[in-house]
Protein backbone atom coordinates (compact mmCIF):
# COMPACT_ATOMS: atom_id res chain seq x y z
CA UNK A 1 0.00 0.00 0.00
CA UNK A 2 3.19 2.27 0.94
CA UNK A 3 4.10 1.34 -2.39
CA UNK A 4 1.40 1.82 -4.36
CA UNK A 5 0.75 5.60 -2.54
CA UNK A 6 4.16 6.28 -3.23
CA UNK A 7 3.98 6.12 -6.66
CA UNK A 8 0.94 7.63 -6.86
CA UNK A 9 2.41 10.56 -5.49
CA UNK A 10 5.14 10.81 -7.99
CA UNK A 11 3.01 10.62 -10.78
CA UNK A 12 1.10 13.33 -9.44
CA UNK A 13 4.20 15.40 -9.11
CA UNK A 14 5.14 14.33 -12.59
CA UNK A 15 2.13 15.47 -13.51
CA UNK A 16 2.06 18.47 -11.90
CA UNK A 17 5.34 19.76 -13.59
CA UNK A 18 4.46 18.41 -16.44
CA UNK A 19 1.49 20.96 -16.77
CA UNK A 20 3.38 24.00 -15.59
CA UNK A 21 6.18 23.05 -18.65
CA UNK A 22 3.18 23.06 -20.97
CA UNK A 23 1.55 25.85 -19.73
CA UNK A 24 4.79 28.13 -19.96
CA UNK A 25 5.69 26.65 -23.23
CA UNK A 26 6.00 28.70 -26.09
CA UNK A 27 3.36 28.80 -28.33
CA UNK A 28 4.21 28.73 -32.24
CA UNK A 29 2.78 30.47 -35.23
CA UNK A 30 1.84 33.70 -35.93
CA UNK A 31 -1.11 35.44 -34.06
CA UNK A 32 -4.46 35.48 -35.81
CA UNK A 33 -6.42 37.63 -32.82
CA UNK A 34 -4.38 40.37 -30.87
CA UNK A 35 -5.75 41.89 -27.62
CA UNK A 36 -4.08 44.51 -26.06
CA UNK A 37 -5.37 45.37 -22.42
CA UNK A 38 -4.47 48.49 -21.16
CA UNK A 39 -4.70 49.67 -17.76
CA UNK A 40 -4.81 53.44 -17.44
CA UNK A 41 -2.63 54.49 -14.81
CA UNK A 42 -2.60 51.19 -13.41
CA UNK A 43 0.73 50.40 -11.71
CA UNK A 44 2.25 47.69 -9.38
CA UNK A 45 0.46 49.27 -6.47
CA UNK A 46 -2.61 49.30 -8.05
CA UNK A 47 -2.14 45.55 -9.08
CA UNK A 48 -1.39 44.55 -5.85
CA UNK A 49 -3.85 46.88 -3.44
CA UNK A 50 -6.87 44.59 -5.51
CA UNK A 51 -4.80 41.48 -4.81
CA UNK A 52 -4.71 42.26 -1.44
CA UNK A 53 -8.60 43.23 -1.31
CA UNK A 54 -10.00 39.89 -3.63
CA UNK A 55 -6.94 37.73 -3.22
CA UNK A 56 -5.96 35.72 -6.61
CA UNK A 57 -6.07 37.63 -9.92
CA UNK A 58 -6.10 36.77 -13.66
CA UNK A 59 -3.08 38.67 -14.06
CA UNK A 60 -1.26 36.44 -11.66
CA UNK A 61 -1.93 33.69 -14.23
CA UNK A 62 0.43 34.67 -17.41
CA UNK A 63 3.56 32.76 -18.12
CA UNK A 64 5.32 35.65 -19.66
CA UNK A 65 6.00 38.77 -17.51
CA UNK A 66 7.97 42.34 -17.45
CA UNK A 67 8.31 45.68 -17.14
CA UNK A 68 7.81 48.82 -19.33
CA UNK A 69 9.25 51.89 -19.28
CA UNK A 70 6.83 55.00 -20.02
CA UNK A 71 8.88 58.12 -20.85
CA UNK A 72 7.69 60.46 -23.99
CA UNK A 73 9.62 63.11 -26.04
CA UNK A 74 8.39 65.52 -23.48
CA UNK A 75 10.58 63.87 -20.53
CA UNK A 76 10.67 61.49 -18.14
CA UNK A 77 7.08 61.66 -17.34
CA UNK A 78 4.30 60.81 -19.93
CA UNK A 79 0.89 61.61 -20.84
CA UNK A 80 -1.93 58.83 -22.20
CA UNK A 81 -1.66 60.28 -25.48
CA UNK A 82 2.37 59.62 -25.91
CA UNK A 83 2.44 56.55 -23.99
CA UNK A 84 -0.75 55.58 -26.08
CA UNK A 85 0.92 56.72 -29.11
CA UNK A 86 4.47 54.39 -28.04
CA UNK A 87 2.16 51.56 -27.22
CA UNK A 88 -0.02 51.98 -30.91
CA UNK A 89 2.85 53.02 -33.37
CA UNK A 90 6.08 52.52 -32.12
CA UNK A 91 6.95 55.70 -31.87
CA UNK A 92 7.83 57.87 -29.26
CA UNK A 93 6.17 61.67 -29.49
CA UNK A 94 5.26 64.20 -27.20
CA UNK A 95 2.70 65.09 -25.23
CA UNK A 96 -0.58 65.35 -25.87
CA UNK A 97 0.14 64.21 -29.54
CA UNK A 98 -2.06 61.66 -30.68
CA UNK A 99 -0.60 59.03 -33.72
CA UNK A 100 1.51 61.76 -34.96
CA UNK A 101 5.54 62.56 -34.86
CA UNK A 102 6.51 66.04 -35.24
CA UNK A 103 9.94 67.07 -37.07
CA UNK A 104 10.96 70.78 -37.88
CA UNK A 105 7.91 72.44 -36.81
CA UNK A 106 5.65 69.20 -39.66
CA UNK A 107 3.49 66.44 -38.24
CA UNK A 108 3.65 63.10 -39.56
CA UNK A 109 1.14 60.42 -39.07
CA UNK A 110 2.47 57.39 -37.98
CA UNK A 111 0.57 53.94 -39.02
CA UNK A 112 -1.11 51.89 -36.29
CA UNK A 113 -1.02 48.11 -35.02
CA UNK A 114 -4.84 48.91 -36.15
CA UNK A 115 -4.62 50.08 -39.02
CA UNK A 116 -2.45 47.17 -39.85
CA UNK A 117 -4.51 44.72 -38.49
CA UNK A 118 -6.70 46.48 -40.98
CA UNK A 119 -4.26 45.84 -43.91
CA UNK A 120 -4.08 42.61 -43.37
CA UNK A 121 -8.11 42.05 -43.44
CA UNK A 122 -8.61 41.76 -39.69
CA UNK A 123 -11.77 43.15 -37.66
CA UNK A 124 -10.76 45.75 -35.52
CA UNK A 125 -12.56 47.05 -32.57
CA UNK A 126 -11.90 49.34 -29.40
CA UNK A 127 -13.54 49.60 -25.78
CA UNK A 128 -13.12 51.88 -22.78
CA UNK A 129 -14.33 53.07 -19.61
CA UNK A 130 -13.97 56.64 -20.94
CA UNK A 131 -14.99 58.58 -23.69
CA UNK A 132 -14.26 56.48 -26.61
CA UNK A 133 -12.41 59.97 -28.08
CA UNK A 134 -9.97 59.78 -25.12
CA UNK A 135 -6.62 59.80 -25.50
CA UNK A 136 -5.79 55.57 -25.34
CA UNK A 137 -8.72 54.07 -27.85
CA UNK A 138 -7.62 57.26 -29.79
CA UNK A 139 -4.23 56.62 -30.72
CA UNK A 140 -5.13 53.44 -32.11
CA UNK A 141 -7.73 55.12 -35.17
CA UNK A 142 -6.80 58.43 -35.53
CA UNK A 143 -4.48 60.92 -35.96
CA UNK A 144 -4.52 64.63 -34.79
CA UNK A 145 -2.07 67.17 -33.44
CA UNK A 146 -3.67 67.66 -30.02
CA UNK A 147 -5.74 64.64 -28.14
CA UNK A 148 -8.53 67.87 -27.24
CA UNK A 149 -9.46 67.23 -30.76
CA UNK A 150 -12.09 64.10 -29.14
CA UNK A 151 -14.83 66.03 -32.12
CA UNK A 152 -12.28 65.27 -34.80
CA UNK A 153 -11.33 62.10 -33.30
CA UNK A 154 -14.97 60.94 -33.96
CA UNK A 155 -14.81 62.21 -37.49
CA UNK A 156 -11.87 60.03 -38.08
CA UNK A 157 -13.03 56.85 -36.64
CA UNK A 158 -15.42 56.90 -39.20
CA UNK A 159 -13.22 57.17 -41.57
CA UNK A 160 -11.37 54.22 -40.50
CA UNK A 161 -14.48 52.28 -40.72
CA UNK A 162 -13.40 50.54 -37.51
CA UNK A 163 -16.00 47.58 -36.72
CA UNK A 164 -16.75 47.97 -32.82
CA UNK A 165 -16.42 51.07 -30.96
CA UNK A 166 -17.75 50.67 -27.37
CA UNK A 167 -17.59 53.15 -24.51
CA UNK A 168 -18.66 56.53 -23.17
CA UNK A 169 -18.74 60.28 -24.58
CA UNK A 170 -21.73 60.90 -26.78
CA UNK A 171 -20.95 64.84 -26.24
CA UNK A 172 -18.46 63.97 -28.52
CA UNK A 173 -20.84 62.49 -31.11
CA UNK A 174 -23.19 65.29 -33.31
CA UNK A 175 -26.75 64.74 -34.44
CA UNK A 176 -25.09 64.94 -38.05
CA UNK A 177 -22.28 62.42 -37.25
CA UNK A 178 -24.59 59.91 -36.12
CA UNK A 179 -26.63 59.68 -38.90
CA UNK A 180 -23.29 59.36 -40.85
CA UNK A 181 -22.56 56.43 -38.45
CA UNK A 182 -25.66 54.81 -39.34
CA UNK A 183 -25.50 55.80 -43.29
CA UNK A 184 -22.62 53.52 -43.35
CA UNK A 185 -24.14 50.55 -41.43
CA UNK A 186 -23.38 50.99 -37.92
CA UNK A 187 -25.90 49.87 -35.45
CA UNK A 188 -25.88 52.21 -32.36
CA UNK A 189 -26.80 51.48 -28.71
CA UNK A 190 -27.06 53.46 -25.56
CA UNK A 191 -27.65 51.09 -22.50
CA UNK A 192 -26.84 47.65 -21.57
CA UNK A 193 -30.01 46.21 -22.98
CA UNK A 194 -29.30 47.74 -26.38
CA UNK A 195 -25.81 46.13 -26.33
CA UNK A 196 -26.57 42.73 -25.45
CA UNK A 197 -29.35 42.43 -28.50
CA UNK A 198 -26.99 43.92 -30.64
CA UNK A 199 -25.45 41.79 -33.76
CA UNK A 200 -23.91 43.78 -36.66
CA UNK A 201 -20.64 43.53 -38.26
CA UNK A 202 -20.60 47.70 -37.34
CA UNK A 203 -21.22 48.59 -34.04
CA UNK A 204 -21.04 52.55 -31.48
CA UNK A 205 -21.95 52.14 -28.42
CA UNK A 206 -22.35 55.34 -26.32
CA UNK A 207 -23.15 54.51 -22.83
CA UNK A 208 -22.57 57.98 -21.23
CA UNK A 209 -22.46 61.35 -22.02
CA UNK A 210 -18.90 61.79 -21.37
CA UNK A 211 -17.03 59.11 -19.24
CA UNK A 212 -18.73 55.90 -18.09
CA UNK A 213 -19.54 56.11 -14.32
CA UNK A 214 -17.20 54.53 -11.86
CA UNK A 215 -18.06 50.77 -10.92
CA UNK A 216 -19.14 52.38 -7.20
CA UNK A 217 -21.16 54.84 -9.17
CA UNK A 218 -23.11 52.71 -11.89
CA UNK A 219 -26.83 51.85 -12.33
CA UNK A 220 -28.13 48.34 -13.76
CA UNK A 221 -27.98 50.22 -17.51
CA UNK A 222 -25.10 51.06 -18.12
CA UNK A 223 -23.03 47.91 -19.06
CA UNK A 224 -19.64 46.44 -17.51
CA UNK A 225 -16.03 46.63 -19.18
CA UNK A 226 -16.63 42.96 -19.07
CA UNK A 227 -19.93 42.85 -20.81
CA UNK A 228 -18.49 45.33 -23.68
CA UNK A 229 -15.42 43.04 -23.82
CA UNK A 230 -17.57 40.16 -24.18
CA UNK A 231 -19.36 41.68 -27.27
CA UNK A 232 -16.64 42.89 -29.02
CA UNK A 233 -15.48 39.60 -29.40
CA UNK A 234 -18.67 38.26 -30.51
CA UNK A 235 -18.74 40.56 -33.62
CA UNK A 236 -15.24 40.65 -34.27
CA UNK A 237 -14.29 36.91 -33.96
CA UNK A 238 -16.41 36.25 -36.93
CA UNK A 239 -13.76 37.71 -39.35
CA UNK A 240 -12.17 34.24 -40.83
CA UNK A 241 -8.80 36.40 -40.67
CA UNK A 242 -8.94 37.06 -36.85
CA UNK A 243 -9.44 40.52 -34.88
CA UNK A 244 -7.34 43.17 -33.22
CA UNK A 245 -8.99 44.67 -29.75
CA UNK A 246 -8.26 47.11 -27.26
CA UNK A 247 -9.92 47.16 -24.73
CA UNK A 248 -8.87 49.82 -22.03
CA UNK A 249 -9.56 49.88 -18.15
CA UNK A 250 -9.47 53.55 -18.31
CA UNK A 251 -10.96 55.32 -15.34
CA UNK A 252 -8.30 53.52 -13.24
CA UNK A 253 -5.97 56.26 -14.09
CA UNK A 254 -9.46 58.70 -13.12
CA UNK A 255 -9.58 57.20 -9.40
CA UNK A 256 -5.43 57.47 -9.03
CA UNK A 257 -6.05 60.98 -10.35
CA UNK A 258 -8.70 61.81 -7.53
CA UNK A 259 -6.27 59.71 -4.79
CA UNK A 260 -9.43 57.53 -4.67
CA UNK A 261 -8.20 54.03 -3.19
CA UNK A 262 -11.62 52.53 -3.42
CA UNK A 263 -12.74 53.25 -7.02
CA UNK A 264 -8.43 52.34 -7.68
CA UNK A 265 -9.83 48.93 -6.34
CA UNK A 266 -13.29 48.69 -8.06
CA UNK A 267 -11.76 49.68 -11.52
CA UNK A 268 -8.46 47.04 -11.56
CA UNK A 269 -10.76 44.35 -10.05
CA UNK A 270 -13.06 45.39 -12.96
CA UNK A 271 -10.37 45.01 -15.34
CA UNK A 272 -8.94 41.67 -13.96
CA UNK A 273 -12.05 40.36 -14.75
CA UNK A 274 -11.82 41.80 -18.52
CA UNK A 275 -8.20 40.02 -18.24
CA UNK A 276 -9.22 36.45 -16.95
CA UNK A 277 -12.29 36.23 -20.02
CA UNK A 278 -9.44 37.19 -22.73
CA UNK A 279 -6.75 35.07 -21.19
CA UNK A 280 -9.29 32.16 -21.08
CA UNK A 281 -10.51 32.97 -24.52
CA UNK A 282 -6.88 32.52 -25.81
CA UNK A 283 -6.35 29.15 -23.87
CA UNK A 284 -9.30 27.57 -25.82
CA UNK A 285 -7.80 28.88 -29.29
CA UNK A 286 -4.34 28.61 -29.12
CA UNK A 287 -4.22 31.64 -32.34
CA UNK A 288 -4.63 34.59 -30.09
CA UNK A 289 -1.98 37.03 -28.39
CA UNK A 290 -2.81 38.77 -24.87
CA UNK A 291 -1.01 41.86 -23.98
CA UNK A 292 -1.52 43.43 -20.22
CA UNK A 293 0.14 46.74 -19.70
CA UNK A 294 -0.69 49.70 -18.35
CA UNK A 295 0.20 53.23 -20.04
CA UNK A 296 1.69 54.81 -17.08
CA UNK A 297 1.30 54.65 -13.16
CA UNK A 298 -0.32 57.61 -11.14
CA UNK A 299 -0.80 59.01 -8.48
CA UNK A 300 2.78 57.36 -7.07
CA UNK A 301 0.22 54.83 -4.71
CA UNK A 302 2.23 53.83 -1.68
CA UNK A 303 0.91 50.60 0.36
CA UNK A 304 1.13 50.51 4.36
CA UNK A 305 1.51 54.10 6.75
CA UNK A 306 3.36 51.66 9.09
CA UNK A 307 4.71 48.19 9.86
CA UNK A 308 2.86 44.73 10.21
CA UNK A 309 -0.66 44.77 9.10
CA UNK A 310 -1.66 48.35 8.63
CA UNK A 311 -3.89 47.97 5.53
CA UNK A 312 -7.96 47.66 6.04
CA UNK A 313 -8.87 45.73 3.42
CA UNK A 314 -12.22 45.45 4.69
CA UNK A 315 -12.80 48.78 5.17
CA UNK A 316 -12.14 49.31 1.48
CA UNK A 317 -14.42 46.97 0.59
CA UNK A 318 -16.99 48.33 2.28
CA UNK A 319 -17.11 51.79 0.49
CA UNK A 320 -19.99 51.93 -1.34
CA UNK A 321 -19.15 54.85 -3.70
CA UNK A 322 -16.45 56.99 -5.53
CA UNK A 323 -15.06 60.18 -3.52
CA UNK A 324 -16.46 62.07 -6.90
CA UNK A 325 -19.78 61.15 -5.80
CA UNK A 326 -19.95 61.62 -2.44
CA UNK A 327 -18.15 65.09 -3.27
CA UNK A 328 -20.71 65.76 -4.97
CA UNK A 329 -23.68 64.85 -3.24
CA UNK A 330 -22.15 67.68 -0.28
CA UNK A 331 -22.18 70.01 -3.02
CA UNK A 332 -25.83 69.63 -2.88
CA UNK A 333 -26.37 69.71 0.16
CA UNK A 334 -26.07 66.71 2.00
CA UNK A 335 -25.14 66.62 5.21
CA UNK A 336 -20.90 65.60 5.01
CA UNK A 337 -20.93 62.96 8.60
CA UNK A 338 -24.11 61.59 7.08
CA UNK A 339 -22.69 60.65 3.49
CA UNK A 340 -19.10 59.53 4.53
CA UNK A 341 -20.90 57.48 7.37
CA UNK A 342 -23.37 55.78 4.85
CA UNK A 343 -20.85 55.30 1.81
CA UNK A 344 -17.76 55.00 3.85
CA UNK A 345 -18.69 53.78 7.23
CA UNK A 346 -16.62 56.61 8.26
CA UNK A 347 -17.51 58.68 11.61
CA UNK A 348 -15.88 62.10 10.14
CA UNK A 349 -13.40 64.02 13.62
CA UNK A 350 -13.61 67.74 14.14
CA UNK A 351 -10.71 67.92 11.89
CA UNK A 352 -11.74 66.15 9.31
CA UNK A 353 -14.55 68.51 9.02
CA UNK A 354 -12.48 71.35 9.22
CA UNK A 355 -10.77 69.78 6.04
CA UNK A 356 -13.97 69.57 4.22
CA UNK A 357 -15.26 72.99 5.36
CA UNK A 358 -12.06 74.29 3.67
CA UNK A 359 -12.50 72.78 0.67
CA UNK A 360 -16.01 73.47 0.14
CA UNK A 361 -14.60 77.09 -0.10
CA UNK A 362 -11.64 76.76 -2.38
CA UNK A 363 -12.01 77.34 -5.70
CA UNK A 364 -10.51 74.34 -7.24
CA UNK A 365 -13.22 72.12 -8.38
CA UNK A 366 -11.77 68.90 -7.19
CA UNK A 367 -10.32 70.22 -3.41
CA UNK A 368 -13.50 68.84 -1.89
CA UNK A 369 -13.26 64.81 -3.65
CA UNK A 370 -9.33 65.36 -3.29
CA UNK A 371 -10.02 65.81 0.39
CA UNK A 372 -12.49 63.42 1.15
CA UNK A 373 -10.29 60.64 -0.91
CA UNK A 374 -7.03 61.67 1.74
CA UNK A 375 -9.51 61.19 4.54
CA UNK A 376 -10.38 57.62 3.38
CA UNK A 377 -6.85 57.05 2.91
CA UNK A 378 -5.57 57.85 5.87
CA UNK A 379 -8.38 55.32 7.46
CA UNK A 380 -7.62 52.66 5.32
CA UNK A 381 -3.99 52.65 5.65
CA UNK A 382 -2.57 54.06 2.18
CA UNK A 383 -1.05 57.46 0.63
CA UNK A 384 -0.49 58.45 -3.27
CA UNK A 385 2.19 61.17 -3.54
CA UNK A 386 0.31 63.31 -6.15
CA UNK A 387 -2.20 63.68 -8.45
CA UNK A 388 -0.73 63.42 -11.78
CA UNK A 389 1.17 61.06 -13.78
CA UNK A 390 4.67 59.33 -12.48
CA UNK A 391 7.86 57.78 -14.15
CA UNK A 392 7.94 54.41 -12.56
CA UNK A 393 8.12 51.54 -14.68
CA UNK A 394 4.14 49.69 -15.02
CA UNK A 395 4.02 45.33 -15.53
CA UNK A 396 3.85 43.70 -18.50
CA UNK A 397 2.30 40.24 -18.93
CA UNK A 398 1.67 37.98 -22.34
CA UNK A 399 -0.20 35.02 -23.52
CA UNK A 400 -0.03 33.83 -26.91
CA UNK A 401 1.89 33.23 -30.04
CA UNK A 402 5.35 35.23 -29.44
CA UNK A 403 4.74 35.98 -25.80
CA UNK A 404 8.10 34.91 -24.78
CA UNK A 405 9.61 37.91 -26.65
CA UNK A 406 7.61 40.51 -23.88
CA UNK A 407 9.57 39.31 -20.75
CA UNK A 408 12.06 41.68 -19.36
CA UNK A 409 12.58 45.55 -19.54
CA UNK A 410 10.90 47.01 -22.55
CA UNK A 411 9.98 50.50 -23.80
CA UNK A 412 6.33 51.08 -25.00
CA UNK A 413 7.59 51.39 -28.84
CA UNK A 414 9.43 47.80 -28.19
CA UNK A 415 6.30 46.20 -27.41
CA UNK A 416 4.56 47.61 -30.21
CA UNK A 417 6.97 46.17 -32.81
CA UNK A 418 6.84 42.95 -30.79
CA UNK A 419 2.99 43.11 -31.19
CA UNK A 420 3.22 43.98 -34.88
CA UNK A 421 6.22 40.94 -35.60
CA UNK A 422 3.69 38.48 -33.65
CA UNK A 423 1.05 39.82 -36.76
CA UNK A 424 3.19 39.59 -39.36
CA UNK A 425 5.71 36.40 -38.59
CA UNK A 426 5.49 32.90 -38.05
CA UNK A 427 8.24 33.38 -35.31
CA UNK A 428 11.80 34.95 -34.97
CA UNK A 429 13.86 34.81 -38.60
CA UNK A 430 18.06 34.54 -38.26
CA UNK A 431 18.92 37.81 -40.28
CA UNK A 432 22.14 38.49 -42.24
CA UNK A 433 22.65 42.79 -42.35
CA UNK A 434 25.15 43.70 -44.92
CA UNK A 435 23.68 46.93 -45.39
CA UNK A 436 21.20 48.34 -47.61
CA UNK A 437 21.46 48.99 -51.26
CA UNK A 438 20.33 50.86 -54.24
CA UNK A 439 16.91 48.76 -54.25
CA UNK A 440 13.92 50.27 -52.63
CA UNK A 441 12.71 47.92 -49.62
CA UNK A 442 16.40 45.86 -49.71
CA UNK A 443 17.19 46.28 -45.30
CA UNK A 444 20.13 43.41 -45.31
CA UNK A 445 22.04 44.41 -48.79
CA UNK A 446 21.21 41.09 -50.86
CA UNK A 447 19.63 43.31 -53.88
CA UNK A 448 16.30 41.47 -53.57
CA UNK A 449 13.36 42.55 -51.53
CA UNK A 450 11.89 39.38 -49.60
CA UNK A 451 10.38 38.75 -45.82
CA UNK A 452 13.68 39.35 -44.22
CA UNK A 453 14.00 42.90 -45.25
CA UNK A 454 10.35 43.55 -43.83
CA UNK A 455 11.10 41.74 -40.66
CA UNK A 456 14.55 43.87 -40.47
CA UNK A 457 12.72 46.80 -40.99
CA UNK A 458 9.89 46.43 -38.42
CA UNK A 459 12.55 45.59 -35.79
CA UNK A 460 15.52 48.37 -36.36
CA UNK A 461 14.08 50.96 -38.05
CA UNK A 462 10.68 51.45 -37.58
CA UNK A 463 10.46 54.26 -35.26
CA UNK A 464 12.42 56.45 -37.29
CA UNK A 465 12.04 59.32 -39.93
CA UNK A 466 13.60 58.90 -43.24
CA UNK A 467 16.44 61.11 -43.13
CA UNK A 468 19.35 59.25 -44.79
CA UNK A 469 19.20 58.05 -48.30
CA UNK A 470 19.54 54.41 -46.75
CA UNK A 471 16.16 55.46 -44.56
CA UNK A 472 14.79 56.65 -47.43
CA UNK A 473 15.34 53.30 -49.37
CA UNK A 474 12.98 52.31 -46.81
CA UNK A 475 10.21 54.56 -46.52
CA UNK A 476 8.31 52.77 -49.42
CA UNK A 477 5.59 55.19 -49.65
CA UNK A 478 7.70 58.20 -49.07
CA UNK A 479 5.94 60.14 -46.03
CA UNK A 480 8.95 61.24 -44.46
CA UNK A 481 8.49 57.90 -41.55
CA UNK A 482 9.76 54.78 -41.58
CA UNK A 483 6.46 52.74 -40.17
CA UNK A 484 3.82 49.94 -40.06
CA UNK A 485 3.02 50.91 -43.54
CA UNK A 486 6.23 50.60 -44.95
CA UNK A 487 6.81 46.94 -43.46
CA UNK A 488 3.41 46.02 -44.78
CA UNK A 489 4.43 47.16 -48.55
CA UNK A 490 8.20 45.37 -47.81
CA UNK A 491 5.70 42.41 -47.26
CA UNK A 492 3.72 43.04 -50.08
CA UNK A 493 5.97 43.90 -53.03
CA UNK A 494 8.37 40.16 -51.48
């Protein structure tokens, strides 16, 4: 019997490790479905606060991890639209620049893993917590000079003719430009219901005015990041040559804004559900790449005023809506111990009040949620250094076809290109560079144009502007950038 249960056990073991090798195998082939997750603002802090609060995460689960670095043109600090732009193109920009590079006082615009995905016959679809005009899901299907432009931005997506478009900011959306939407077969929905009957090959779904409530803040009709998610796929998984999707956790980077611990909880845990459907969804199908990454962190979230247990999970868990809303619900006249007791289970001190009094007078229209958010998280055990954007490096995970080429330190434009070789490739080719030649498209110097100029391309030059007459040799349609585009016509003409 001894025996028999030893054995037992070391088949079990066997078995065991013989799982985890499979499941951290490498997985060949080239990607027919890309999505890209992207956590706005979402940092290691953020990651592990919700950890801490729900215990396991989907994000725990990927067999390929690391860490990306954030900084734009305009320094060591970024904003969504340059960190967008890094993540969409491959390019690095500044500030507030959406899809576009600037050189000598000229924009260029700079071709997108989307519009790629579109090249090569793909669905293509985006989906947000914000407005769907905001500066992530932007950089992905349009191109403009400022990332205020959300009216343009519209315009464009149109244009683009991108299949699913799911998230908030109808303000953004004219009378005119709707019937334009629907002139060119999109069906449009407004409310959960709407979206869940909905079935065409075009879809806008406007769910808000301007940004979708928080999670804390929500009614039963306006739908989930999840349940958005879930359509997406629906629609776009019908293409027989696979889908590209991002779908962004966006109002994450809204709560770390406002120093809003809760709703930084709510929104991650939100997205980690997004993150275990699309992980599982690529399990099944074996064709499909998962990217996790955030944009940037902020806020700076530190974890823990003290030693040992100093964290009150349970008290976070117990808030029962965003610091924006019970701001606002002062503002109107409620009674401040009465709403911090009933959403917060907070009994506000005399100087607490004092700090609310104040900011009820200031003129900065977020002093009072700013102040009610450091209340809560002084309570709960937890302090963010500011209110903006920081420079610390944000996680990386990937599952799929090439996701053994994301672990490590990477910049946002290295990912991209990573993203875009796991389109284009069946896998990693050994290249020979001799230098380029007379011949239009030749990258190694063998006076032919075949795949291994396009893959040398996409990995050491893309991310440049044609300045040289070698870089020009490259720039196959001769914007002045060295791109997507001109890989995919290196592709085409081999």
């Amino acid at each position: 019997m001894k025996k028999f249960l030893a054995i037992l056990l070391i088949s079990l073991l066997l078995a065991s490790g013989l799982s985890f090798a499979l499941s951290n195998k490498p997985i060949e082939g080239r990607a027919k479905n890309v999505i890209v997750l992207i956590g706005d603002g979402m940092g290691i802090s953020q990651v592990y606060i919700t950890k801490l609060c729900y215990g396991h995460l989907a994000m725990e689960d990927f067999p390929y991890s690391g860490y990306e670095m954030t900084n734009s043109l305009s320094g060591e600090v970024t904003d969504s639209a340059a960190a967008g732009t890094a993540i969409a193109t491959g390019f690095k920009t500044y500030n507030k620049i959406i899809s576009q590079v600037k050189n000598n006082g000229k924009y260029y615009n700079v071709t997108t893993l989307l519009e790629l995905a579109k090249k090569l016959d793909k669905a293509t679809g985006l989906v947000t917590t914000t407005r769907i005009t905001h500066a992530t899901p932007a950089v992905f299907g349009a191109h403009v000079e400022n990332r205020d432009m959300e009216k343009e931005i519209a315009k464009q997506y149109l244009e683009k003719k991108i299949n699913v478009l799911l998230g908030g900011g109808k303000e953004e959306f004219s009378n005119e430009l709707l019937e334009k939407y629907k002139e060119e077969g999109y069906e449009i929905v407004y409310n959960k219901d709407q979206l869940e009957k909905a079935n065409s090959k075009y879809l806008l779904g406007l769910f808000s005015d301007s940004h979708i409530p928080y999670v804390l803040d929500r009614n039963e009709d306006v739908p989930s990041l999840l349940d958005m998610t879930k359509k997406a796929i629906e629609i776009l998984e019908k293409n027989p040559n696979g889908f590209f999707l991002m779908v962004e956790g966006g109002r994450i980077d809204h709560a770390c804004h406002g120093n809003d611990i809760a709703s930084v909880v709510a929104e991650t845990k939100e997205f980690d559900d997004v993150v275990r459907y699309c992980l599982n969804y690529a399990k099944k199908r074996g064709d499909t790449l998962v990217i996790v990454l955030a944009d940037h962190e902020t806020g700076g979230l530190g974890l823990g005023l003290n030693y040992g247990d100093s964290i009150d999970e349970d008290k976070i868990l117990n808030i029962k809506a965003s610091a924006y809303r019970m701001a606002k619900l002062i503002k109107e006249g409620a009674d401040p111990k009465t709403v911090l007791k009933t959403y917060a289970n907070i009994e506000l001190n005399k100087d607490e009040l004092q700090k609310i009094d104040e900011a009820l007078k200031s003129t900065n229209k977020y002093a009072l949620s700013n102040t009610i958010a450091e209340i809560i998280d002084e309570r709960v055990g937890v302090k963010f250094i500011s209110h903006k954007h920081t420079a610390v490096p944000v996680p990386l995970l990937a599952y799929g076809p090439g996701a053994e080429d994301f672990m490590g330190f990477h910049h946002h434009v290295d990912t991209s290109k990573l993203v875009a070789k796991d389109m284009l490739f069946r896998g990693d080719y050994a290249v020979s560079i001799k230098g380029i030649t007379h011949v239009k498209g030749d990258a190694n110097g063998d006076f032919k144009v075949d795949k291994e100029d396009a893959y040398i391309t996409l990995l050491y030059y893309v991310g440049n502007f044609a300045n040289t007459d070698q870089e020009k040799l490259l720039d196959m349609d001769n914007n002045g950038v060295i791109d997507y585009n001109d890989v995919y016509l290196i592709l085409e003409q081999s």
